[in-house]
N, C-alpha and C. Protein backbone atom coordinates (compact mmCIF):
# COMPACT_ATOMS: atom_id res chain seq x y z
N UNK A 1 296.86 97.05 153.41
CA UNK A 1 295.83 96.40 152.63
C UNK A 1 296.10 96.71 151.16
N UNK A 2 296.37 95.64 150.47
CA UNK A 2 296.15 95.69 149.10
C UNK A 2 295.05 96.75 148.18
N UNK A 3 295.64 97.08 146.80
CA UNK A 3 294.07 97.67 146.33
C UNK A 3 292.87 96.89 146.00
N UNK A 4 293.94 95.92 145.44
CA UNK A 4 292.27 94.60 145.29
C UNK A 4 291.64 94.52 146.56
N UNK A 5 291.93 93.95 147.37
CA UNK A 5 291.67 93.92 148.42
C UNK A 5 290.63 94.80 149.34
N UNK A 6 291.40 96.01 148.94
CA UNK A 6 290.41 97.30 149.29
C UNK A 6 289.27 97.73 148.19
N UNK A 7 289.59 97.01 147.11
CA UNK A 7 288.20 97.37 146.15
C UNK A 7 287.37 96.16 146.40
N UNK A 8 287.48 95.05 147.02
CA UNK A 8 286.68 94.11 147.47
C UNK A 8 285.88 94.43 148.75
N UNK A 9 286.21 95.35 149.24
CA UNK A 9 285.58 95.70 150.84
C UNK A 9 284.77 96.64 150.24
N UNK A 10 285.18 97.40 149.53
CA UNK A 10 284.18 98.61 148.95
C UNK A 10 282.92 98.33 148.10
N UNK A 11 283.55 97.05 147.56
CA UNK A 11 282.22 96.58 146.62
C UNK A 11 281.14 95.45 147.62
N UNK A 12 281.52 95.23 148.48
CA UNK A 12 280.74 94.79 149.45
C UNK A 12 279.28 94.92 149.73
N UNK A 13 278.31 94.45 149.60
CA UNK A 13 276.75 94.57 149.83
C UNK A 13 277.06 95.14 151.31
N UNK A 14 277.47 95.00 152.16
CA UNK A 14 277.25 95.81 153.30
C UNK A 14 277.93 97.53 153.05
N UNK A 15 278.81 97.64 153.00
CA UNK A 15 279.97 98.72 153.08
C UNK A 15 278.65 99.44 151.58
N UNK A 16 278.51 98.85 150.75
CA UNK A 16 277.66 100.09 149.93
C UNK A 16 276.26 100.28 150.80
N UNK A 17 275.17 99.51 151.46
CA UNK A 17 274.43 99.93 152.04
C UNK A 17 275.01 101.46 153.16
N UNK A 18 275.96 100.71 153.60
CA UNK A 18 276.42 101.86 155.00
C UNK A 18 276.61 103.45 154.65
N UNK A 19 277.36 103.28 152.69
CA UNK A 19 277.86 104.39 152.47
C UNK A 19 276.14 105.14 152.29
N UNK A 20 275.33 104.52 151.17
CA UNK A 20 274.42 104.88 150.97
C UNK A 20 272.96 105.13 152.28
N UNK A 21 273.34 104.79 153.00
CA UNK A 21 272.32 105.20 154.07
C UNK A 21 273.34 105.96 154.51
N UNK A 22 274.53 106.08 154.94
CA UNK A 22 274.83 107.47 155.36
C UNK A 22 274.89 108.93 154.52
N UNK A 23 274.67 108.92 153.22
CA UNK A 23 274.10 109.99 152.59
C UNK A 23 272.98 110.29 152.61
N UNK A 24 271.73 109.07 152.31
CA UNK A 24 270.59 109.38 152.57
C UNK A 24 269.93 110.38 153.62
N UNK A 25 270.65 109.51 154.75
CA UNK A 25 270.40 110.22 156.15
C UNK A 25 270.82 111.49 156.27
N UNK A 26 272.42 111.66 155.93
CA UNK A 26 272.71 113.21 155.37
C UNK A 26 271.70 113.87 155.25
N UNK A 27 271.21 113.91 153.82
CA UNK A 27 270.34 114.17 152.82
C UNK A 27 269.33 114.66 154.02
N UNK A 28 268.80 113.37 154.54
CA UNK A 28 267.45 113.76 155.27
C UNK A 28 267.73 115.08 156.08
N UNK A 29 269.01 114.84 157.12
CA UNK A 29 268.92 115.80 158.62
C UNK A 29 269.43 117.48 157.67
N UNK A 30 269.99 117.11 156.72
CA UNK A 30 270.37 118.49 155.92
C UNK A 30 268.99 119.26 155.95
N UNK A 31 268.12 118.63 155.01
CA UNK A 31 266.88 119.31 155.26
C UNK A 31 266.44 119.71 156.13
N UNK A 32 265.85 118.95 156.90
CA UNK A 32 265.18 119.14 158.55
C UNK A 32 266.06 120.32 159.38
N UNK A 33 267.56 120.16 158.84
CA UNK A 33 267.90 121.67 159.41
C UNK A 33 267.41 122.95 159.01
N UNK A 34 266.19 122.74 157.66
CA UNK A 34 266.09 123.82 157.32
C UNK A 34 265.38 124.73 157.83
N UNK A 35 265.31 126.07 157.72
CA UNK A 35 264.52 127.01 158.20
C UNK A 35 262.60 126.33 157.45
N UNK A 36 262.62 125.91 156.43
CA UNK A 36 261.37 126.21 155.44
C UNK A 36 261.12 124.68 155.71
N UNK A 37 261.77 123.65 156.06
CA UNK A 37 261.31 122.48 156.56
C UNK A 37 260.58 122.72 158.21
N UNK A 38 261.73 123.60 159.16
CA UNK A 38 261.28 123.53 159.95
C UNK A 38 259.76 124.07 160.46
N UNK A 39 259.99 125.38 159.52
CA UNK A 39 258.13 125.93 159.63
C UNK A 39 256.74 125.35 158.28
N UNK A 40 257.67 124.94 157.63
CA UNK A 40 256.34 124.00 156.49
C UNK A 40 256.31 122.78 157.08
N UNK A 41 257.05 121.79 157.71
CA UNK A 41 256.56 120.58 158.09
C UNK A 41 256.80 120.12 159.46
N UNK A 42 257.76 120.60 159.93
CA UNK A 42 258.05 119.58 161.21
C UNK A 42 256.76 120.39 162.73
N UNK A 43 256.92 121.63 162.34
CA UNK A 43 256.11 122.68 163.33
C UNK A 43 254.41 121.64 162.99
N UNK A 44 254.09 122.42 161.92
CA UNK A 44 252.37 121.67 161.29
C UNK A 44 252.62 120.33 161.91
N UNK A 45 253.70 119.30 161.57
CA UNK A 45 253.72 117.87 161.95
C UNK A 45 253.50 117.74 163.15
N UNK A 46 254.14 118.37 164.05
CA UNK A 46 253.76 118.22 165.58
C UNK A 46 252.64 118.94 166.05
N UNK A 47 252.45 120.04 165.71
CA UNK A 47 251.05 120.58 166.53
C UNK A 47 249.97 119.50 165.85
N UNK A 48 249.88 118.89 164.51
CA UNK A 48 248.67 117.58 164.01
C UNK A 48 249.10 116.42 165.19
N UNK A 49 250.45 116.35 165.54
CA UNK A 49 250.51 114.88 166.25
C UNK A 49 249.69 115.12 167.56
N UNK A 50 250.01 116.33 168.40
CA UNK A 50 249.62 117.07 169.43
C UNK A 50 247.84 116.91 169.05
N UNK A 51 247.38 117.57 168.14
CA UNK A 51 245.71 117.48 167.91
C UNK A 51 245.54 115.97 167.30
N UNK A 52 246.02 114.89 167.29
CA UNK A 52 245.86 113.87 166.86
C UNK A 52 245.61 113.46 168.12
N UNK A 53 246.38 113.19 169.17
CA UNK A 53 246.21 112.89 170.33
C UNK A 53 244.97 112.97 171.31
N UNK A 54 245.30 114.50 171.46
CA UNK A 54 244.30 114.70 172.25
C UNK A 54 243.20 114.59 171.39
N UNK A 55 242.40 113.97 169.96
CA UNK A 55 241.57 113.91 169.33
C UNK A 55 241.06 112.33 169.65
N UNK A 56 242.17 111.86 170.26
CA UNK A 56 242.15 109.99 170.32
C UNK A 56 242.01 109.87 172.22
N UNK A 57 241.79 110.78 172.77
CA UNK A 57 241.73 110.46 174.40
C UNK A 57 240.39 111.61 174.42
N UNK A 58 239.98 111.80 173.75
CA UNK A 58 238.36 112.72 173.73
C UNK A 58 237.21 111.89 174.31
N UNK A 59 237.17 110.74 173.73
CA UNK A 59 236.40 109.73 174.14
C UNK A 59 236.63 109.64 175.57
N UNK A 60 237.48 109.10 175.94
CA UNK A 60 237.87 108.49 177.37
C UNK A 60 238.40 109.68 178.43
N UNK A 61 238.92 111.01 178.13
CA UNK A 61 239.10 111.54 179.04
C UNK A 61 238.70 113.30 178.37
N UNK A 62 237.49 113.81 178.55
CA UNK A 62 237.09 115.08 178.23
C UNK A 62 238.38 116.23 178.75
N UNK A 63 238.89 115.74 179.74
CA UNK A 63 239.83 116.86 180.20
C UNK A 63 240.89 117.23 179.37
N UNK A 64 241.58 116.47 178.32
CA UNK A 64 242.67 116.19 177.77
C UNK A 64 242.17 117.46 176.75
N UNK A 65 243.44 118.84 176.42
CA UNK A 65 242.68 119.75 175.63
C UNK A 65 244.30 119.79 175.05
N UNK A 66 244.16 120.16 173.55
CA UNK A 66 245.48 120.55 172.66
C UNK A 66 245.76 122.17 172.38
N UNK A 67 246.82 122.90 172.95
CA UNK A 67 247.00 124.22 172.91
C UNK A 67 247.76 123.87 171.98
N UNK A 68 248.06 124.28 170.82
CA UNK A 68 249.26 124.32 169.72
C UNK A 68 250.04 123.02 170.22
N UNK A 69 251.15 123.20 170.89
CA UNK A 69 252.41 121.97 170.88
C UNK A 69 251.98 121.00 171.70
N UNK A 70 251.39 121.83 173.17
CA UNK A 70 251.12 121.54 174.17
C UNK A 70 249.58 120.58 174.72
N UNK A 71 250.38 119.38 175.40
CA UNK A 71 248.90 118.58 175.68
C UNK A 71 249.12 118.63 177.04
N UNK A 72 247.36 118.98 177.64
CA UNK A 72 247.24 119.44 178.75
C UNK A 72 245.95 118.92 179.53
N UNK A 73 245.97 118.75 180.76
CA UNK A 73 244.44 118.75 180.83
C UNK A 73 243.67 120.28 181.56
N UNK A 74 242.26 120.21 181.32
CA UNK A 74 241.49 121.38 181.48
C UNK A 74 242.04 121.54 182.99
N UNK A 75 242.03 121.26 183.84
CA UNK A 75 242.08 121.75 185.53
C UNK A 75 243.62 122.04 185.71
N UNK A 76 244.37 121.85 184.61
CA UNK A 76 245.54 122.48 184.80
C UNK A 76 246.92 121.48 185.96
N UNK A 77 246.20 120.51 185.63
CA UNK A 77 247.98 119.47 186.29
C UNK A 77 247.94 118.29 185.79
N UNK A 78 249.32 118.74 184.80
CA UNK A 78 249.60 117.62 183.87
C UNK A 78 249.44 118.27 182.70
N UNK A 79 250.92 118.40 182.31
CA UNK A 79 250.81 118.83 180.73
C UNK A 79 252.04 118.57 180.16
N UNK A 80 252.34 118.40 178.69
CA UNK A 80 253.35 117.99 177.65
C UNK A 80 253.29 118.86 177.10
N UNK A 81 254.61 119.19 176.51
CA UNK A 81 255.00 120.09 174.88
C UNK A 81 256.09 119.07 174.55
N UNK A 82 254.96 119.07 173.37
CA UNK A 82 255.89 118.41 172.06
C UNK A 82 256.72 119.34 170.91
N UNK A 83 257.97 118.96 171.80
CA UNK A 83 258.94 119.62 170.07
C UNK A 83 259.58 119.04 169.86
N UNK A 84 260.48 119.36 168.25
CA UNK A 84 260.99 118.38 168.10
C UNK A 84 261.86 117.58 168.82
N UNK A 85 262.06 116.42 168.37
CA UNK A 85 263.14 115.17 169.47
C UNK A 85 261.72 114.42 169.86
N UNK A 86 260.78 114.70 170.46
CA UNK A 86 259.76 114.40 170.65
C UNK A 86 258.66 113.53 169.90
N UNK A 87 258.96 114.22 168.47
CA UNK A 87 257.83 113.83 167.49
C UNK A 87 258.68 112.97 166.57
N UNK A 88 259.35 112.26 166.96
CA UNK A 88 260.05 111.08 166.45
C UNK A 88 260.33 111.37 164.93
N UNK A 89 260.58 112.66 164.47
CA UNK A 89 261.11 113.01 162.97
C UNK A 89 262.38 112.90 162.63
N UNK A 90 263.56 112.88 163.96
CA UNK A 90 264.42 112.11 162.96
C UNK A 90 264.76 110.51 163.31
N UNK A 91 263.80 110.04 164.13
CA UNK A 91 264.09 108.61 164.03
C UNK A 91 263.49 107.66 163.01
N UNK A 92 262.12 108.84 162.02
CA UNK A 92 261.77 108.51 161.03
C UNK A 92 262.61 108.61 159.99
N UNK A 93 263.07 109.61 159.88
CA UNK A 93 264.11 109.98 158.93
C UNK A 93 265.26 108.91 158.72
N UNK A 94 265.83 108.50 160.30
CA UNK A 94 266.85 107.07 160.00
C UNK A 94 266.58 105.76 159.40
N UNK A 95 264.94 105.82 160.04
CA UNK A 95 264.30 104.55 159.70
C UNK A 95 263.96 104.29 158.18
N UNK A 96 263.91 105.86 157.62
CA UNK A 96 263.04 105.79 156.02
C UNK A 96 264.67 105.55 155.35
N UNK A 97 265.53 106.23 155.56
CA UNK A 97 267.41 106.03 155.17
C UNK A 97 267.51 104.63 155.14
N UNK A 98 267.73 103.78 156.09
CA UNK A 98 267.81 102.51 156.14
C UNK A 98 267.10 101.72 154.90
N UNK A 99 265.87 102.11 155.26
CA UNK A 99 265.03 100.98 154.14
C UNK A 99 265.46 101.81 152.85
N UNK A 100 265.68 102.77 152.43
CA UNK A 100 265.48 103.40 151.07
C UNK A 100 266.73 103.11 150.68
N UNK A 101 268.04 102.43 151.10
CA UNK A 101 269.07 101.82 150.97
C UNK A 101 269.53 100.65 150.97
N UNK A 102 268.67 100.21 151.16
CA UNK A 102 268.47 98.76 151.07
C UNK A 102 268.31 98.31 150.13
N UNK A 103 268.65 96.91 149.67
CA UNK A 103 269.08 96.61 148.16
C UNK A 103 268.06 95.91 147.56
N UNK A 104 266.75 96.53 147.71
CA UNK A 104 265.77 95.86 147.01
C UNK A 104 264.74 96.91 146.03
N UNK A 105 263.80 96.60 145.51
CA UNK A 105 263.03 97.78 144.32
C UNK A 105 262.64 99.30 145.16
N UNK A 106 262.77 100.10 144.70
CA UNK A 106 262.32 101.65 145.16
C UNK A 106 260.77 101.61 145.68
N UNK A 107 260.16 100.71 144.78
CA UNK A 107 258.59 100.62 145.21
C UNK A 107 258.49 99.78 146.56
N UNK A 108 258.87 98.96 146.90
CA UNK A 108 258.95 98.06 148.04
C UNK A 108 259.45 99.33 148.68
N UNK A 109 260.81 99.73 148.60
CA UNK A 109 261.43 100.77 149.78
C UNK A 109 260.51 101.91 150.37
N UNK A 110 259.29 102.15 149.24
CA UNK A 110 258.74 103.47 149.25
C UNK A 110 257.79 102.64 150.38
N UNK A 111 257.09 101.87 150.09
CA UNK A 111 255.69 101.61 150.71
C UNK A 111 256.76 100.74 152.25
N UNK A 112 257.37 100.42 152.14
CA UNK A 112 258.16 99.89 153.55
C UNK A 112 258.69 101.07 154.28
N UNK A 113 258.95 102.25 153.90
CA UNK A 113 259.30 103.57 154.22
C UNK A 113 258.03 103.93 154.78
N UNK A 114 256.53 104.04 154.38
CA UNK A 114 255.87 104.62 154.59
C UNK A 114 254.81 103.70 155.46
N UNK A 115 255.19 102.38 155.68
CA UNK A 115 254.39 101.51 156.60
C UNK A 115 255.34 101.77 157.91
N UNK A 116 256.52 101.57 157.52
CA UNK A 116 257.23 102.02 159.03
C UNK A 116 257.15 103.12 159.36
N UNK A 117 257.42 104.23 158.86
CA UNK A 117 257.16 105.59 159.52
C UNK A 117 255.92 105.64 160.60
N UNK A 118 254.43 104.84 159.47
CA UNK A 118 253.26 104.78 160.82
C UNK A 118 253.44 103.94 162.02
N UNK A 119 254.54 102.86 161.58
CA UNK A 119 254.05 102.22 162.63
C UNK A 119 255.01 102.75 164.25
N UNK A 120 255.96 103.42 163.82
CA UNK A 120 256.57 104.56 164.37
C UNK A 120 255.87 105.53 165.41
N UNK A 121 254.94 106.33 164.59
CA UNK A 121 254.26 107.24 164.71
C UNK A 121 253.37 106.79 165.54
N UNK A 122 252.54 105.42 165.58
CA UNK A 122 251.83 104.63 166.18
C UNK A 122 252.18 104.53 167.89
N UNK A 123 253.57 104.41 168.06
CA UNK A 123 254.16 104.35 168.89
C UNK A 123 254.46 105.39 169.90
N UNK A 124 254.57 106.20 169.09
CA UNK A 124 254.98 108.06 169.24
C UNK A 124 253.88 107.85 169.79
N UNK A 125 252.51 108.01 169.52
CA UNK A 125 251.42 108.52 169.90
C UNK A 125 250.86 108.01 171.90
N UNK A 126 251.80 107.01 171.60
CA UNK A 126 251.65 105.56 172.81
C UNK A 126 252.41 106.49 173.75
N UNK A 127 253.46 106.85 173.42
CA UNK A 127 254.58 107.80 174.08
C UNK A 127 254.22 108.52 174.61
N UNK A 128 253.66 109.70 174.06
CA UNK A 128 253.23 111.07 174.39
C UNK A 128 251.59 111.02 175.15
N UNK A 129 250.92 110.19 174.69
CA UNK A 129 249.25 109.86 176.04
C UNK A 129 250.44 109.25 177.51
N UNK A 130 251.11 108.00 177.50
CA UNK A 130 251.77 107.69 178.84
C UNK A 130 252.09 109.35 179.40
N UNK A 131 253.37 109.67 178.71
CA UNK A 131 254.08 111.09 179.31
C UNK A 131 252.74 111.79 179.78
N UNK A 132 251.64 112.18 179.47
CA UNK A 132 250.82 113.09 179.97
C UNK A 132 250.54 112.85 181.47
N UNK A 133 249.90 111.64 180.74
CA UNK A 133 249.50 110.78 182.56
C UNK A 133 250.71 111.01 183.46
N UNK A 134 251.47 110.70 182.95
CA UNK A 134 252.76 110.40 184.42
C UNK A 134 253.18 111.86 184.78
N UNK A 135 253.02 112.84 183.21
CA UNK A 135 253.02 114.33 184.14
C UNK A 135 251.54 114.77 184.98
N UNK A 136 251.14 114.18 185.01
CA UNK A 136 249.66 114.57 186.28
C UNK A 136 250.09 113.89 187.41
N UNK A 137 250.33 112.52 186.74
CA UNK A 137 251.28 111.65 188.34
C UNK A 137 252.05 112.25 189.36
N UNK A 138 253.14 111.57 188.86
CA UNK A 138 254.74 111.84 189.15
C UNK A 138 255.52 112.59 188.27
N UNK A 139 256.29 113.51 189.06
CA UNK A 139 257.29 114.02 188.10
C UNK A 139 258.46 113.43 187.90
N UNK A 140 258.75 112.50 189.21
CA UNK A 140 260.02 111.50 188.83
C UNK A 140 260.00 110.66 188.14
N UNK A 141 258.62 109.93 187.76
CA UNK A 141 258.16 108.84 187.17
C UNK A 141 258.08 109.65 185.87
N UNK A 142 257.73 111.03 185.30
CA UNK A 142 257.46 111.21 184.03
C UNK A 142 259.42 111.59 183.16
N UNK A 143 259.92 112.22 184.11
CA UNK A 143 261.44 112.40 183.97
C UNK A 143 261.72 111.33 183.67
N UNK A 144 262.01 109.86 184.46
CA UNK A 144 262.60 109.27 183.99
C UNK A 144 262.32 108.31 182.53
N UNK A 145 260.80 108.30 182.60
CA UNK A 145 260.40 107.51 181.37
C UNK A 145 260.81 108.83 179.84
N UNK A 146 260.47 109.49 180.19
CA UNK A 146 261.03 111.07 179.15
C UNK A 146 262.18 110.74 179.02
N UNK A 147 263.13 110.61 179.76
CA UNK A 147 264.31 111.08 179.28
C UNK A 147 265.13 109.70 179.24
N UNK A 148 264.70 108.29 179.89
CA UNK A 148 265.31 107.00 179.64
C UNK A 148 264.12 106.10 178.42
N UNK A 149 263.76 105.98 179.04
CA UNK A 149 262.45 104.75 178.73
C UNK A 149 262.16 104.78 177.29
N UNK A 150 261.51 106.22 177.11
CA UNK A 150 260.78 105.87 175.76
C UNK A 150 261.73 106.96 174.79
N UNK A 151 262.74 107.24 175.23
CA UNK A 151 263.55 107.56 173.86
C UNK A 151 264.69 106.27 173.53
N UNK A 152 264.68 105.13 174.43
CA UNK A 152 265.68 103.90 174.09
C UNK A 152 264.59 103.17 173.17
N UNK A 153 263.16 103.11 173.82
CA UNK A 153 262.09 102.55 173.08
C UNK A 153 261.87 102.84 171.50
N UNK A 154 261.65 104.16 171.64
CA UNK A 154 261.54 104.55 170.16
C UNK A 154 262.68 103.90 168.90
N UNK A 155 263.91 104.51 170.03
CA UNK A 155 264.96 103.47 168.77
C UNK A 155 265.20 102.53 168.54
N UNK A 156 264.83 101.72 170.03
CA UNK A 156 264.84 100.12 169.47
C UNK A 156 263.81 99.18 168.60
N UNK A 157 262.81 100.33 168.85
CA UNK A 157 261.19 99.84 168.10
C UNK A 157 261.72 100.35 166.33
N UNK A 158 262.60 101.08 166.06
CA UNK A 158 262.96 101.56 164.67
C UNK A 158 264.12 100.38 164.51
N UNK A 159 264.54 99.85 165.31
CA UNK A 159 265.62 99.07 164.78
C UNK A 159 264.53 97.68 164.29
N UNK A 160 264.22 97.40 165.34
CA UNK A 160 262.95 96.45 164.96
C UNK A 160 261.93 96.39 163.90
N UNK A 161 261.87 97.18 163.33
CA UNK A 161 260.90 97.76 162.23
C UNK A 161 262.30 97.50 161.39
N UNK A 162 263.37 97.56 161.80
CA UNK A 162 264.23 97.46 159.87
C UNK A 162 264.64 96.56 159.85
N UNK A 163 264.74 95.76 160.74
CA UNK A 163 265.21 94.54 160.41
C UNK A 163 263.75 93.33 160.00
N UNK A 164 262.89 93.82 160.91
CA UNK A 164 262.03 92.43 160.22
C UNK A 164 261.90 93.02 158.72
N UNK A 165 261.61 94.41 158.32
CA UNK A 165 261.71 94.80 157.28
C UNK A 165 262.57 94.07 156.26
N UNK A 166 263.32 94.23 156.36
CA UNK A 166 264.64 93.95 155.50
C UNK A 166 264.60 91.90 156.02
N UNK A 167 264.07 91.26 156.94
CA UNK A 167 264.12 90.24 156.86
C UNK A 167 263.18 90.06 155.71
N UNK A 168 261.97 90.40 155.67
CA UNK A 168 261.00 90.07 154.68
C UNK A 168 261.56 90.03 153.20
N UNK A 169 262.19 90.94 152.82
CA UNK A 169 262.77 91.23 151.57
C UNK A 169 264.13 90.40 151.29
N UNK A 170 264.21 89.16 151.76
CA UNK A 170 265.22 88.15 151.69
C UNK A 170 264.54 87.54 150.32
N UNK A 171 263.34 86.82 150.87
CA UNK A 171 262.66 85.76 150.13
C UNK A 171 262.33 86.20 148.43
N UNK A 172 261.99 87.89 148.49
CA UNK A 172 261.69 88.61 147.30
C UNK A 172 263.18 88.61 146.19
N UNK A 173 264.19 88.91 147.19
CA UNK A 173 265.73 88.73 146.47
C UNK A 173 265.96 87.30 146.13
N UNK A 174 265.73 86.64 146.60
CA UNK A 174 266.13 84.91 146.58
C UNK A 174 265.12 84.50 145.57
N UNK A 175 263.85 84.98 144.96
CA UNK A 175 263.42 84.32 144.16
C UNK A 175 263.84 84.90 142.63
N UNK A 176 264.18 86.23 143.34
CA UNK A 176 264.77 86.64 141.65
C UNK A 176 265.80 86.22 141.30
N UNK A 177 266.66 86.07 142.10
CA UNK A 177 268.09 85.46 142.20
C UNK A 177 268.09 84.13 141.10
């Protein structure tokens, strides 16, 4: 391959998104490896998602009680711990990379970063009430949705979230254009 050639692939609207969301994302999981991320936010983040939960099935099921990570019910069959992988922090993290690399204003990226993350989280929450139930159920039925179902879900629901994302932000580029 030529150098022109190769400085034409590089200057590419795709090939710079790719480079730049793969630093971003860097960026992100660098942190999240941290010791002071892991006990200032991701720990607090999940035991709130954990008391978020069981704060949203209070109404409808008194049994449902939040020990720190762990959602449980009072009579003792059927219970979840949420850690991380669970609390969908780094599929937020890919999802906020993506859009924050994307070739449109920082303010759009910020508030599209922070509408997807909920609607994410929204999902998460959908996740982790099913898993409870199906651990009172079945344990084959909660295994396999755990460990197939709703971790393909989560990522395909983040892929889905960036692309209509990033579809929307066509029309915003095309009029400035």
């Amino acid at each position: 391959m030529s150098a022109a050639k190769l400085g034409a692939v590089l200057r590419s609207p795709a090939v710079q998104f790719l480079g730049l969301f793969g630093l971003i994302a860097l960026a992100f999981f660098w942190v999240l490896a941290t010791p002071w991320a892991d006990e200032g936010f991701v720990q607090p983040f999940t035991q709130s998602l954990v008391n978020v939960t069981a704060w949203l099935l209070a109404p409808f099921d008194s049994r449902v009680q939040a020990i720190g990570d762990i959602l449980q019910f009072s009579d003792g069959v059927g219970a979840v711990q949420v850690l991380a992988g669970c609390n969908a922090v780094e599929v937020c993290a890919l999802l906020a990379a993506a859009i924050l690399a994307y070739p449109t204003s920082m303010k759009r990226s910020l508030i599209g970063a922070a509408l997807a993350i909920g609607a994410l989280q929204l999902v998460n929450l959908l996740r982790i009430i099913s898993l409870l139930y199906l651990a009172r159920g079945s344990q084959p039925l909660f295994d396999f949705f755990h460990l197939y179902v709703w971790d393909a879900m989560i990522g395909l629901e983040a892929l889905v979230i960036f692309f209509a994302w990033a579809r929307l932000q066509r029309p915003a580029a095309e009029a400035a254009a």
